[in-house]
C-alpha atoms as a PDB file:
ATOM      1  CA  UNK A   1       0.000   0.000   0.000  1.00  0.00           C
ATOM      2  CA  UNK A   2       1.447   3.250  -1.147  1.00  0.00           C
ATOM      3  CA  UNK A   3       0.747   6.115   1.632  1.00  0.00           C
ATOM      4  CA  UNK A   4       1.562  10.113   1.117  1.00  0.00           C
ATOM      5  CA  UNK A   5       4.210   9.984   3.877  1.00  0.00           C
ATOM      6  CA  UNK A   6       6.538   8.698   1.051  1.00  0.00           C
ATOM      7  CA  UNK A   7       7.722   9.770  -2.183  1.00  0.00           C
ATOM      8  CA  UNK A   8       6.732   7.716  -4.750  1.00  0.00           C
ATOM      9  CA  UNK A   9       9.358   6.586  -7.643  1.00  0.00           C
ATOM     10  CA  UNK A  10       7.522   5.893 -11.054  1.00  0.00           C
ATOM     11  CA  UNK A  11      10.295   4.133 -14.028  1.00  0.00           C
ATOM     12  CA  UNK A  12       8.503   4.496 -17.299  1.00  0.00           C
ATOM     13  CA  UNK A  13       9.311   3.707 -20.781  1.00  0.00           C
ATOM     14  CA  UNK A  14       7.854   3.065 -24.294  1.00  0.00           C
ATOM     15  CA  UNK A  15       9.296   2.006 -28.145  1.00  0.00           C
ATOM     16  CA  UNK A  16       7.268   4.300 -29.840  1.00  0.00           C
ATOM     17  CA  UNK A  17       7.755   6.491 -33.089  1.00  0.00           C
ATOM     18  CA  UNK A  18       8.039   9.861 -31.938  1.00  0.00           C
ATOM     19  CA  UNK A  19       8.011  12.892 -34.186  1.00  0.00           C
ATOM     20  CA  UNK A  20       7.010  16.215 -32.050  1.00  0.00           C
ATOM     21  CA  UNK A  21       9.931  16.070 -30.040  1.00  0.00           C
ATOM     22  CA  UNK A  22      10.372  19.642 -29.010  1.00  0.00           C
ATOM     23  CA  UNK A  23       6.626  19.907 -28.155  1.00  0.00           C
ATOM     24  CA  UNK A  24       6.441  16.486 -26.097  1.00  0.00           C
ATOM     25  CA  UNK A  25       9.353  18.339 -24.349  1.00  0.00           C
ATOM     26  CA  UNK A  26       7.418  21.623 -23.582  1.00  0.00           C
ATOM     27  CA  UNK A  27       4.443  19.124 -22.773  1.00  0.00           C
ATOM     28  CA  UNK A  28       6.431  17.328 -20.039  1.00  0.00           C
ATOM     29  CA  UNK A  29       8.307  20.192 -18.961  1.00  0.00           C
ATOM     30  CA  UNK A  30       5.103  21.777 -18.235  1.00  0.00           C
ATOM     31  CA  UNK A  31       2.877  18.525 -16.707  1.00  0.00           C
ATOM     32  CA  UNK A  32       5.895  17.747 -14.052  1.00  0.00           C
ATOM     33  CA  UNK A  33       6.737  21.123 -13.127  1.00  0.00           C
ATOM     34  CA  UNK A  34       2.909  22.221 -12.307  1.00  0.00           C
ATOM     35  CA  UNK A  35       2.981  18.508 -10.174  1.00  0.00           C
ATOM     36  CA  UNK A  36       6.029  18.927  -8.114  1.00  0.00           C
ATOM     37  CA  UNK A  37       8.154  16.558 -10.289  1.00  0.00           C
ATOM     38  CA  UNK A  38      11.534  15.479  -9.884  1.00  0.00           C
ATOM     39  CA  UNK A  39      13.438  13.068 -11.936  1.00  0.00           C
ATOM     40  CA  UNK A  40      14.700  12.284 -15.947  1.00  0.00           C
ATOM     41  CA  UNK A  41      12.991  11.690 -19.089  1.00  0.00           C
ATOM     42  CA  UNK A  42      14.743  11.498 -21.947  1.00  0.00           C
ATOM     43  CA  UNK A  43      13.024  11.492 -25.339  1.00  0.00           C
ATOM     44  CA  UNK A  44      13.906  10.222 -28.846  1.00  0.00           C
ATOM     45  CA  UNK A  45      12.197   9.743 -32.453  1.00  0.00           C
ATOM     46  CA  UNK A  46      12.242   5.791 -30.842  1.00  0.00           C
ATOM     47  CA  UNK A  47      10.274   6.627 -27.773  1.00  0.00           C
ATOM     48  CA  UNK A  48       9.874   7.480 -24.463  1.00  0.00           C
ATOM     49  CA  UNK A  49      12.611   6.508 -20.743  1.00  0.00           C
ATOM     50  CA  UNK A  50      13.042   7.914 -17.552  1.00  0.00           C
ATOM     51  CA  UNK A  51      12.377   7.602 -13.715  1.00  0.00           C
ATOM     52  CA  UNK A  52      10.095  10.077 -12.212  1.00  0.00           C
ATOM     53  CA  UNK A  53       9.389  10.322  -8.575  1.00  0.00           C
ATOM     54  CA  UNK A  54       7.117  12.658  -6.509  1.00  0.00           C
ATOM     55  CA  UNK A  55       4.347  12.754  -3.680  1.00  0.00           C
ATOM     56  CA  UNK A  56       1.602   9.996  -5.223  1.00  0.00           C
ATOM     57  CA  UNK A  57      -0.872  12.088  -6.367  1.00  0.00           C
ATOM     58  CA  UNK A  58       1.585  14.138  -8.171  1.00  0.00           C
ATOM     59  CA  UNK A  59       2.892  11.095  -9.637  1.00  0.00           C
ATOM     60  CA  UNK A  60      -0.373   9.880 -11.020  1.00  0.00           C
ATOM     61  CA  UNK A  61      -1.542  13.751 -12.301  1.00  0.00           C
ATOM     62  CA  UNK A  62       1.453  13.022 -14.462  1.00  0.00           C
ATOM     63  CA  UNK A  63       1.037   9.578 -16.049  1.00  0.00           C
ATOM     64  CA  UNK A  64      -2.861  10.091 -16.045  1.00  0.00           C
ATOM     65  CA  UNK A  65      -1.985  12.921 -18.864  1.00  0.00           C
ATOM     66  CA  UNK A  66       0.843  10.267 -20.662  1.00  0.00           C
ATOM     67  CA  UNK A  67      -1.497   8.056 -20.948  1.00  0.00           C
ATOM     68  CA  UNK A  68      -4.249  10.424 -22.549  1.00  0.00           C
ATOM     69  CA  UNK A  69      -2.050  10.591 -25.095  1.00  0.00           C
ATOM     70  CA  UNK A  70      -2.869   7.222 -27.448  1.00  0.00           C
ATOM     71  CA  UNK A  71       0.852   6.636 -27.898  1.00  0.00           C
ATOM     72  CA  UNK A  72       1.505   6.190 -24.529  1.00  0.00           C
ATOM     73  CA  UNK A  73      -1.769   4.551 -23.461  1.00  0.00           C
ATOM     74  CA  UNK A  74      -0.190   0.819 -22.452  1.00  0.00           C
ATOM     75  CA  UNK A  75       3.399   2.972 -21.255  1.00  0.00           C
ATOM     76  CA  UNK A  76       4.992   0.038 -19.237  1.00  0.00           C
ATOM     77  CA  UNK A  77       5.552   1.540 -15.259  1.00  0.00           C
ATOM     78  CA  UNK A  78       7.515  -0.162 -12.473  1.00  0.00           C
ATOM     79  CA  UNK A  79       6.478   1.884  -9.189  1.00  0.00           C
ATOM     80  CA  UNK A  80       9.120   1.789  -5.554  1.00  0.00           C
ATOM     81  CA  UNK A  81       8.802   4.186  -2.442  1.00  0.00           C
ATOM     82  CA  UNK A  82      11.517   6.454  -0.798  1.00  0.00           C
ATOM     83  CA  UNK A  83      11.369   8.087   2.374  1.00  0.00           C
ATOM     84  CA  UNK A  84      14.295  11.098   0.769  1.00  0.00           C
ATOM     85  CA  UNK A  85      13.963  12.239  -2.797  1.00  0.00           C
ATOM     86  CA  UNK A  86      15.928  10.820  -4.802  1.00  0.00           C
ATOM     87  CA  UNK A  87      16.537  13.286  -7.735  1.00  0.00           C
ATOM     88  CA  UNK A  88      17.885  17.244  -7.427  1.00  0.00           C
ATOM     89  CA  UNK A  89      15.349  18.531 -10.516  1.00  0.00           C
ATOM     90  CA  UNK A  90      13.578  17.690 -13.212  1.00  0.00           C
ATOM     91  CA  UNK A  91      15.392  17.039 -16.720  1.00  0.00           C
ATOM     92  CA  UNK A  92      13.385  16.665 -20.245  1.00  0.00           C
ATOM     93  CA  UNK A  93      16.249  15.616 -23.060  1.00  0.00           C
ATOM     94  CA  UNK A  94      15.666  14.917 -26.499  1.00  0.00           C
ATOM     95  CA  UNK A  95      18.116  12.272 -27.421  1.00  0.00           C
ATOM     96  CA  UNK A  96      19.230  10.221 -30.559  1.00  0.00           C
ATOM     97  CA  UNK A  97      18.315   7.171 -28.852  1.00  0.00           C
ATOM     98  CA  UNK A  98      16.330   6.464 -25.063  1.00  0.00           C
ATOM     99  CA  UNK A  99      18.856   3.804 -24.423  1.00  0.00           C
ATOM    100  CA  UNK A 100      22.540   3.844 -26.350  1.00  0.00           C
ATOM    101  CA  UNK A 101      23.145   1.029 -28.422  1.00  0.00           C
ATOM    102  CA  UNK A 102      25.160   3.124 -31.192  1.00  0.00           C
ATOM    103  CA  UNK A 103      23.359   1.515 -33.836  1.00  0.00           C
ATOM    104  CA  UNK A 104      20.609   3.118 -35.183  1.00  0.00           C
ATOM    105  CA  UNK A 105      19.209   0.323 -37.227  1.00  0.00           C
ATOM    106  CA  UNK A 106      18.220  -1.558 -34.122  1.00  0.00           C
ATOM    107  CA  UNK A 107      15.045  -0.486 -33.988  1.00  0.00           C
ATOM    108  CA  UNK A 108      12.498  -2.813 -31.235  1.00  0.00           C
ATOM    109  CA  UNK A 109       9.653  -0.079 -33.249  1.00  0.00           C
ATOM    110  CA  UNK A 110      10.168  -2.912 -35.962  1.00  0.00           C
ATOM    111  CA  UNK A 111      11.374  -5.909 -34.510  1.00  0.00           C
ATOM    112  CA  UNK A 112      12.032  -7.677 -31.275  1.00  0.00           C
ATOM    113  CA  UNK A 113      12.120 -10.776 -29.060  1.00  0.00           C
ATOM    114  CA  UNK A 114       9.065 -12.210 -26.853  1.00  0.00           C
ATOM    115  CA  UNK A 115       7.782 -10.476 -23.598  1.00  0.00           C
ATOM    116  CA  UNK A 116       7.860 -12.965 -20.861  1.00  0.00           C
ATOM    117  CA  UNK A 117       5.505 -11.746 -18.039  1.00  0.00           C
ATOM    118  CA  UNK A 118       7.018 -11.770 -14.241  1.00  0.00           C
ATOM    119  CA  UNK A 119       5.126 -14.618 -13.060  1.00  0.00           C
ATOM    120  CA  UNK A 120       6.357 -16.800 -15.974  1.00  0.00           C
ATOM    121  CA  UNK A 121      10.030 -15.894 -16.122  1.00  0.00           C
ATOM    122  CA  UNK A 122      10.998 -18.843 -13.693  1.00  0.00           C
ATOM    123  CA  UNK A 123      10.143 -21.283 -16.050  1.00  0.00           C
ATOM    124  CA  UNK A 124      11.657 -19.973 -18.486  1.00  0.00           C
ATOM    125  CA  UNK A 125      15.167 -19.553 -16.701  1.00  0.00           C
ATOM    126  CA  UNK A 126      14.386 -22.806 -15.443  1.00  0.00           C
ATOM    127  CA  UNK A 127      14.412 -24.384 -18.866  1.00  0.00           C
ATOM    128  CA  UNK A 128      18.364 -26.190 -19.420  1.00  0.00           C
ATOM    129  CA  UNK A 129      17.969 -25.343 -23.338  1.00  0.00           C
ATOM    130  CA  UNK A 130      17.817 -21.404 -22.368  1.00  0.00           C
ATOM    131  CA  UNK A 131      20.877 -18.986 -22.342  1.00  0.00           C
ATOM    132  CA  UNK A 132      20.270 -16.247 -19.885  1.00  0.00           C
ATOM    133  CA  UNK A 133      22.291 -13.032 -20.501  1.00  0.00           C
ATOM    134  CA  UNK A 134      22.449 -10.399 -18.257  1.00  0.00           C
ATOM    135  CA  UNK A 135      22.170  -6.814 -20.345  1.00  0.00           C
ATOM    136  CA  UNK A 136      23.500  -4.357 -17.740  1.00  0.00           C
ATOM    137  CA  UNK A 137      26.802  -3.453 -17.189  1.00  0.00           C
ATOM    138  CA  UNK A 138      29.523  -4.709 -14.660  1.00  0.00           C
ATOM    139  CA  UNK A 139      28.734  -1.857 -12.259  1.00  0.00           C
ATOM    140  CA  UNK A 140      25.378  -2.815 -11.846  1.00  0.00           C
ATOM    141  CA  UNK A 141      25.792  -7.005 -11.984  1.00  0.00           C
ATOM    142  CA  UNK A 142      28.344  -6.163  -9.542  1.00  0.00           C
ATOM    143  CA  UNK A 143      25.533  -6.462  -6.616  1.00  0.00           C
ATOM    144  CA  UNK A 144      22.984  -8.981  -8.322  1.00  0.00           C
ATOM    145  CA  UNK A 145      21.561 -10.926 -10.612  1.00  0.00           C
ATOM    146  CA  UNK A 146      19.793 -14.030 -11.176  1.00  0.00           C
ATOM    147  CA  UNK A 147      21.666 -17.186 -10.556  1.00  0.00           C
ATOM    148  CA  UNK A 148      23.515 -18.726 -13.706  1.00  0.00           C
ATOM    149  CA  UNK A 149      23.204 -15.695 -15.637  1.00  0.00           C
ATOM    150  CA  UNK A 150      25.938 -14.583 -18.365  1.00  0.00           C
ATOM    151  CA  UNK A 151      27.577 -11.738 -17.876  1.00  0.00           C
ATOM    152  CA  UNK A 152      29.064  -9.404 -20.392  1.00  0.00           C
ATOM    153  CA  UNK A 153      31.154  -7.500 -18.410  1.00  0.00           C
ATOM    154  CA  UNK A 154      30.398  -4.536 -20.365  1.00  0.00           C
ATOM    155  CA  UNK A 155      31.305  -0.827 -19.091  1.00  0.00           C
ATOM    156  CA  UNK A 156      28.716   0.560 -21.201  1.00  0.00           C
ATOM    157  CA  UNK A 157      25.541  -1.001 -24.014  1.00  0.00           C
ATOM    158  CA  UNK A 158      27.949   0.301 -26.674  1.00  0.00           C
ATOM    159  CA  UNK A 159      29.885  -2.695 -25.823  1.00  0.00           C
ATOM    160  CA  UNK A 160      26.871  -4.721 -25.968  1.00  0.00           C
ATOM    161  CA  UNK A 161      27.057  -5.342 -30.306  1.00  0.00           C
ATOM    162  CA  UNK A 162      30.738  -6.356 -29.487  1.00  0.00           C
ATOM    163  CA  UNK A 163      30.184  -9.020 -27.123  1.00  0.00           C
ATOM    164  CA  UNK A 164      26.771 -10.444 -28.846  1.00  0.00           C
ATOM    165  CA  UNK A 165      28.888 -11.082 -32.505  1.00  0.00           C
ATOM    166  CA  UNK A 166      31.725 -13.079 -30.171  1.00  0.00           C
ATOM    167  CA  UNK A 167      28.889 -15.070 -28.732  1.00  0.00           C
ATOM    168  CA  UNK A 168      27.381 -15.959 -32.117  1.00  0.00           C
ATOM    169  CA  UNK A 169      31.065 -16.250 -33.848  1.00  0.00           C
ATOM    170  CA  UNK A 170      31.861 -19.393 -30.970  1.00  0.00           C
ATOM    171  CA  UNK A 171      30.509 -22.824 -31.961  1.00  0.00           C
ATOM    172  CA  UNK A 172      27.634 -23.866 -30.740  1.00  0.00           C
ATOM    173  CA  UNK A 173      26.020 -20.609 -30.027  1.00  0.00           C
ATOM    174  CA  UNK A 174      23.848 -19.773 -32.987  1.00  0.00           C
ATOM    175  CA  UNK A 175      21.218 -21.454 -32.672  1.00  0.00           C
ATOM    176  CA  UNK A 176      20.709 -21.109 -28.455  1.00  0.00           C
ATOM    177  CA  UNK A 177      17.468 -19.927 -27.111  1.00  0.00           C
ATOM    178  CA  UNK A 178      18.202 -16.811 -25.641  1.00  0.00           C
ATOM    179  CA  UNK A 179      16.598 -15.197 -22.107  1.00  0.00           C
ATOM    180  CA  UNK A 180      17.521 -11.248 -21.362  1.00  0.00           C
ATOM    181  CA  UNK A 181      16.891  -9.294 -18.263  1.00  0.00           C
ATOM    182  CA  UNK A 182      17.733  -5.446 -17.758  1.00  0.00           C
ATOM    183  CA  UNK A 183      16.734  -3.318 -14.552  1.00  0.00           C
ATOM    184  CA  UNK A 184      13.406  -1.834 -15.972  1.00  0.00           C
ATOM    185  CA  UNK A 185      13.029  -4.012 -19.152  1.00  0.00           C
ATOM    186  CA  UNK A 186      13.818  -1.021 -21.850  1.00  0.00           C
ATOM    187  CA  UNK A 187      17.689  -2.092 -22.279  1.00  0.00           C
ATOM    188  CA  UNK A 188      16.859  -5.947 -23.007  1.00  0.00           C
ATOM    189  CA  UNK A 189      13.593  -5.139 -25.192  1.00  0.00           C
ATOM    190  CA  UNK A 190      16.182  -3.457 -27.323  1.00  0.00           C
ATOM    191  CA  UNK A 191      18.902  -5.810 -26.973  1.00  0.00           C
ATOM    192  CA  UNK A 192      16.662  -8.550 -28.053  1.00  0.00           C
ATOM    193  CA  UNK A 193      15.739  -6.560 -31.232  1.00  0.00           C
ATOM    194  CA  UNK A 194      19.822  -6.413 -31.564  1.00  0.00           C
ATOM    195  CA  UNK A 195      19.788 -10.527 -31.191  1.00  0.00           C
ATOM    196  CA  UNK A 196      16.847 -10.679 -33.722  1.00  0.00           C
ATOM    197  CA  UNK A 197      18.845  -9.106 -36.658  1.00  0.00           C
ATOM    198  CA  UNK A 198      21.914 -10.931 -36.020  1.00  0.00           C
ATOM    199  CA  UNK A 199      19.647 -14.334 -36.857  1.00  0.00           C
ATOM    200  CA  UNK A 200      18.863 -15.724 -33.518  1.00  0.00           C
ATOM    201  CA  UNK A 201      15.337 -17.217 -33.598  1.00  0.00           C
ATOM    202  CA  UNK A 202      13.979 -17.543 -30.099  1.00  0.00           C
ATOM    203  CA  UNK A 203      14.908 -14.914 -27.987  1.00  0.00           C
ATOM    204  CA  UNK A 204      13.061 -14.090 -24.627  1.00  0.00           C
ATOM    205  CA  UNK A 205      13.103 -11.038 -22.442  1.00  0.00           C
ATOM    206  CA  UNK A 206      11.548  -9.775 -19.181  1.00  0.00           C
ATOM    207  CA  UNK A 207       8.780  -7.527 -19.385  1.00  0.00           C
ATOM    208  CA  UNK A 208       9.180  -4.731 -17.002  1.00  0.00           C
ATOM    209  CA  UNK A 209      12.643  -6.149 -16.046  1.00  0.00           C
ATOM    210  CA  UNK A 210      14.178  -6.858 -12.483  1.00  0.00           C
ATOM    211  CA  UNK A 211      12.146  -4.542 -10.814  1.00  0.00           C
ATOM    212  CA  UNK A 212       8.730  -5.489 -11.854  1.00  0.00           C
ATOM    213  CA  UNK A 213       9.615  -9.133 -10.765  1.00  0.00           C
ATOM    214  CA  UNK A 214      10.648  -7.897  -7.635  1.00  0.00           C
ATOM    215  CA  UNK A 215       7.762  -5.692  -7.524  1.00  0.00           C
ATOM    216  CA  UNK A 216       5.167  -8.882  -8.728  1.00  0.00           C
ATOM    217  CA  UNK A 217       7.167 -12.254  -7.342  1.00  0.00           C
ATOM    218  CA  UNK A 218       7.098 -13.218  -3.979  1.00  0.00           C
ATOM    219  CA  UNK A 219      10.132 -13.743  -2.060  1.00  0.00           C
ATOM    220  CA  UNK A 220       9.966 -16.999  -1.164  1.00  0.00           C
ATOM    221  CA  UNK A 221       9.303 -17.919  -5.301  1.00  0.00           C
ATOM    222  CA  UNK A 222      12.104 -15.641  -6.321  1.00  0.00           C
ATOM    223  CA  UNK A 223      15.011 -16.160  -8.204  1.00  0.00           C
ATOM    224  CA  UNK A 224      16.874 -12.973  -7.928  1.00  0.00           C
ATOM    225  CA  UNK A 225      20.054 -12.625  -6.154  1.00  0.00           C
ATOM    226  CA  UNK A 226      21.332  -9.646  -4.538  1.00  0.00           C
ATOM    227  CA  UNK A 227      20.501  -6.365  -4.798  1.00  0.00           C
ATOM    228  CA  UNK A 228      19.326  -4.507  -7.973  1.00  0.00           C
ATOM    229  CA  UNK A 229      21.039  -1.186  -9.034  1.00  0.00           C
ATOM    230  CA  UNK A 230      19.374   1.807  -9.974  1.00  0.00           C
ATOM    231  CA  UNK A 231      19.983   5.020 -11.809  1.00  0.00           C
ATOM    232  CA  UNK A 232      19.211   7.638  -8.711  1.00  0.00           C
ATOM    233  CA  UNK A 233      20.154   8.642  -5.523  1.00  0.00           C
ATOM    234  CA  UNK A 234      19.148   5.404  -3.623  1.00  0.00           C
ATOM    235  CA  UNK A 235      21.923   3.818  -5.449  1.00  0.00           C
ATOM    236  CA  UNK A 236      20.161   0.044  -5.354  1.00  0.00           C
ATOM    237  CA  UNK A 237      16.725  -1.742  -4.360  1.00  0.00           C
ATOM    238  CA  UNK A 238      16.128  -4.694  -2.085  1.00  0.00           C
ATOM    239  CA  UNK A 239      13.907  -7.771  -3.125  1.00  0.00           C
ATOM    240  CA  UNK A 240      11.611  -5.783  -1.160  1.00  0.00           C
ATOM    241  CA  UNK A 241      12.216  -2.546  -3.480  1.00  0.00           C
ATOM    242  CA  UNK A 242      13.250  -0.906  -0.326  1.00  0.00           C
ATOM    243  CA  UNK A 243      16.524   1.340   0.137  1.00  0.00           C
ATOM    244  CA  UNK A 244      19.472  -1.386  -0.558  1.00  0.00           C
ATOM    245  CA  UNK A 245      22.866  -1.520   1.458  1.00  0.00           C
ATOM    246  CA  UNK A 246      25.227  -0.198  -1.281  1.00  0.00           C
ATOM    247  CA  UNK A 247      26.462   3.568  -1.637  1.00  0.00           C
ATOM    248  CA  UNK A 248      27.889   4.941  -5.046  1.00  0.00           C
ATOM    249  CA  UNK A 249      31.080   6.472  -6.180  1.00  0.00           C
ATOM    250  CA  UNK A 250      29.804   9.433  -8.103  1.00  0.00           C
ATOM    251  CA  UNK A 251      33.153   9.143 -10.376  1.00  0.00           C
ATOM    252  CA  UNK A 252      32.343   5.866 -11.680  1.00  0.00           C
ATOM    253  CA  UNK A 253      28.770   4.713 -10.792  1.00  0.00           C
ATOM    254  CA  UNK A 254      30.478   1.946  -8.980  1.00  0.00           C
ATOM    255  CA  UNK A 255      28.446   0.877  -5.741  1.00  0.00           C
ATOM    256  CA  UNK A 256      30.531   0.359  -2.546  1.00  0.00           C
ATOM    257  CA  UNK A 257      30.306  -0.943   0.542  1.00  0.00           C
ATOM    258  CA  UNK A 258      30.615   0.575   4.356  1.00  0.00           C
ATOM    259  CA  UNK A 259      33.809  -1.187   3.911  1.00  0.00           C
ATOM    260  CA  UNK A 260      34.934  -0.079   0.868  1.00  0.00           C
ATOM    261  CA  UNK A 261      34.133   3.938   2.114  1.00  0.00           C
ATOM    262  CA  UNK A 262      37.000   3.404   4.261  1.00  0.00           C
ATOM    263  CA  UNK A 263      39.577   2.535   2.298  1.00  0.00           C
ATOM    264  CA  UNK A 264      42.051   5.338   1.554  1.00  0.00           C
ATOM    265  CA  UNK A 265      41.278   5.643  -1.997  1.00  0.00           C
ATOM    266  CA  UNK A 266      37.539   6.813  -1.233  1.00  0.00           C
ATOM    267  CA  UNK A 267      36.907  10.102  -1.160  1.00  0.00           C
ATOM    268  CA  UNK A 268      33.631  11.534  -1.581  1.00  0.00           C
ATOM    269  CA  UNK A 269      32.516  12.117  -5.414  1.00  0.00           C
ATOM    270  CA  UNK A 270      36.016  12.086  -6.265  1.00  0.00           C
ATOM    271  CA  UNK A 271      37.302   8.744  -6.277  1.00  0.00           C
ATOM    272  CA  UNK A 272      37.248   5.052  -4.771  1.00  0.00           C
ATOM    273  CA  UNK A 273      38.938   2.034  -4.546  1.00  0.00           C
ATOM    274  CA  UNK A 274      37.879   0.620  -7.852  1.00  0.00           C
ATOM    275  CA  UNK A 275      38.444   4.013 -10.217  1.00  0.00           C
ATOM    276  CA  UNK A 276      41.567   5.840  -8.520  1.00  0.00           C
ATOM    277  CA  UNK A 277      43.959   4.504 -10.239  1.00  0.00           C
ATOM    278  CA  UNK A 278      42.307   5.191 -13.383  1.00  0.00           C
ATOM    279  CA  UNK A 279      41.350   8.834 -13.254  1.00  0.00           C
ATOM    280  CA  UNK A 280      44.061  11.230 -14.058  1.00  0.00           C
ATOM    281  CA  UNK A 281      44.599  14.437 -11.627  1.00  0.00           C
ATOM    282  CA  UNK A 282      42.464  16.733 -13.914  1.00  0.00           C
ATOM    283  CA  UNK A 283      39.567  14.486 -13.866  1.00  0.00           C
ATOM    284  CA  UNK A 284      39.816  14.264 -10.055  1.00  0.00           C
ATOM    285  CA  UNK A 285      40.134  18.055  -9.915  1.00  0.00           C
ATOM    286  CA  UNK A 286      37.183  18.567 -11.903  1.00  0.00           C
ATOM    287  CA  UNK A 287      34.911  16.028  -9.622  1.00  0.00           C
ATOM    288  CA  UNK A 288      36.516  17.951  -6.387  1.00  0.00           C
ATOM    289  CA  UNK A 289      35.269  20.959  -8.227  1.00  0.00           C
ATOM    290  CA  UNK A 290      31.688  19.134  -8.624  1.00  0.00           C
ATOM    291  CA  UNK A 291      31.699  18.077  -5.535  1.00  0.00           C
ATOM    292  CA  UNK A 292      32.149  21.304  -3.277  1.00  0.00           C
ATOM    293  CA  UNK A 293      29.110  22.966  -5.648  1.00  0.00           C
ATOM    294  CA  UNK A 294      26.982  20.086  -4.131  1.00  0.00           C
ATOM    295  CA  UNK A 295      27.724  20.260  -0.760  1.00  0.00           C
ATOM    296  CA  UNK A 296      27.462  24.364  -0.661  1.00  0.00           C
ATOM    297  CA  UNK A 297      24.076  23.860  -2.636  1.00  0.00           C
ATOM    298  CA  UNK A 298      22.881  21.576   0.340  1.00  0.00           C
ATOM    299  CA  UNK A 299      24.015  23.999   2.775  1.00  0.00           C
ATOM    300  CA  UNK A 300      22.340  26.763   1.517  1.00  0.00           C
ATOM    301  CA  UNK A 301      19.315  24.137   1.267  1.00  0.00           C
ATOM    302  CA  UNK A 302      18.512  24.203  -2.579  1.00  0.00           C
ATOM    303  CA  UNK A 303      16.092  21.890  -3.764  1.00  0.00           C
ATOM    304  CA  UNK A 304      17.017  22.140  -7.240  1.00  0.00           C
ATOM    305  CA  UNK A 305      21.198  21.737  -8.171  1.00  0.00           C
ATOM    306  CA  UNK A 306      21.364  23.182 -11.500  1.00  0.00           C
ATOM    307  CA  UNK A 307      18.050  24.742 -11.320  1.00  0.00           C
ATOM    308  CA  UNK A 308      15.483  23.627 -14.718  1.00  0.00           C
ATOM    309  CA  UNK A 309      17.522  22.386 -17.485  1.00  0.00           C
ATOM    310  CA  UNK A 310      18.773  24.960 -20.681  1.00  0.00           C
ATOM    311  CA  UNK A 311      17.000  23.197 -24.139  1.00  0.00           C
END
């Protein structure tokens, strides 16, 4: 039961042809700031992604009017609670793509695998004749996943083509049944349009991702492992979609551990143990630089850092 003593977190997104882009971003601008909205959305001739979060009410003025519009009528919505909010303002972008593949021909507008619904995903992972591939990258399988699933390793979904032609190129592999998972189900609908055109036949992927199983699945029938990263301030959900036990280094996205925090390496938005040693002293500068702007914003007690966002 959602109650108006917390802040409710709404993850949306929809493969949809797009055209008005500038007025969809006046549009949104104008629905979320009237509603007290805080968040992302980013827009793109291939649809709609972002994470939106807000008191309820708020929340649901805002996808009441998405959904008015027939394009966005079935938008797919994963909903978790926070007691803090977890975004500084409210960002509209118009983008090449809603999630980066860097290849424009993948298009999941045209074609793409099979939605498999929450409560029918275990039996699919279940299945010995099924590959299951992780989609996120290594900062985010870092702190979960579901058991036996591959993992690319990747640092970012550019790297995703890369690693799918290796797959297909060793023996064996081209004619797998394939399973994908992402965090909200917009990176493997895509990816699966990606395995699609490089001539693999049955290809599966979560509908509403990790975080509508969580949100759907109970516990004691779940097959998730760990904790499940996400792209805000709370860093990473439980099974429970509550506040997980991981921080972040804001230099890499890497989550870290109580532990971790106090090794020397860590310093706050700067560096940590995993990315000191690979930042030069400029780039460290610049994050110091970032850094002290954020903590004098929350001393003076600005809501917004950055204010609206320049188009």
């Amino acid at each position: 039961m959602i109650t108006n003593d917390k802040i409710l977190v709404a993850t949306l997104y929809k493969f949809v042809e797009i055209h008005n882009l500038e007025s969809l971003q006046d549009d949104l601008y104008a629905i979320c700031n009237k509603n007290n909205i805080l968040g992302t959305i980013l827009i793109a001739h291939e649809g709609i992604n972002g994470t939106i979060s807000a008191q309820p009410k708020e929340i649901e003025n805002v996808l009441s009017s998405l959904r008015s519009d027939k394009r966005f009528s079935n938008i797919e919505i994963k909903y978790s609670t926070t007691n803090e909010q977890p975004f500084h303002r409210m960002k509209v972008r118009p983008k090449k793509e809603i999630v980066t593949i860097g290849r424009p021909e993948i298009n999941p507008n045209k074609i793409s695998g099979t939605y498999v619904k929450p409560e029918n995903w275990n039996a699919i992972i279940s299945d010995p004749n099924i590959v299951l591939i992780d989609t996120r990258n290594k900062y985010e399988t870092k702190i979960g996943s579901f058991k036996n699933a591959i993992d690319p390793m990747t640092s970012s979904f550019r790297e995703f083509p890369g690693w799918v032609k290796k797959f297909k190129e060793t023996e064996g592999n081209e004619n797998k049944k394939i399973a994908m998972f992402c965090t909200g189900g917009i990176r493997c609908e895509k990816a699966s349009s990606l395995m699609k055109e490089e001539g693999f036949n049955e290809v599966f992927h979560l509908q509403g991702g990790i975080l509508k199983y969580l949100e759907e699945v109970e516990n004691s029938k779940s097959l998730w492992e760990g904790e499940c990263f996400v792209f805000d301030q709370r860093v990473c959900l439980t099974e429970n979609l509550e506040v997980g036990s991981y921080k972040m280094c804001f230099a890499c996205r890497m989550p870290i551990t109580d532990e971790e925090m106090q090794d020397t390496h860590y310093k706050e938005g700067i560096s940590c143990v995993y990315c000191h040693d690979k930042t030069t002293q400029e780039k460290k500068e610049s994050f110091e630089s970032r850094q002290k702007q954020i903590e004098l914003a929350k001393q003076r007690g600005k809501k917004h850092l950055g204010g609206k966002q320049k188009k």
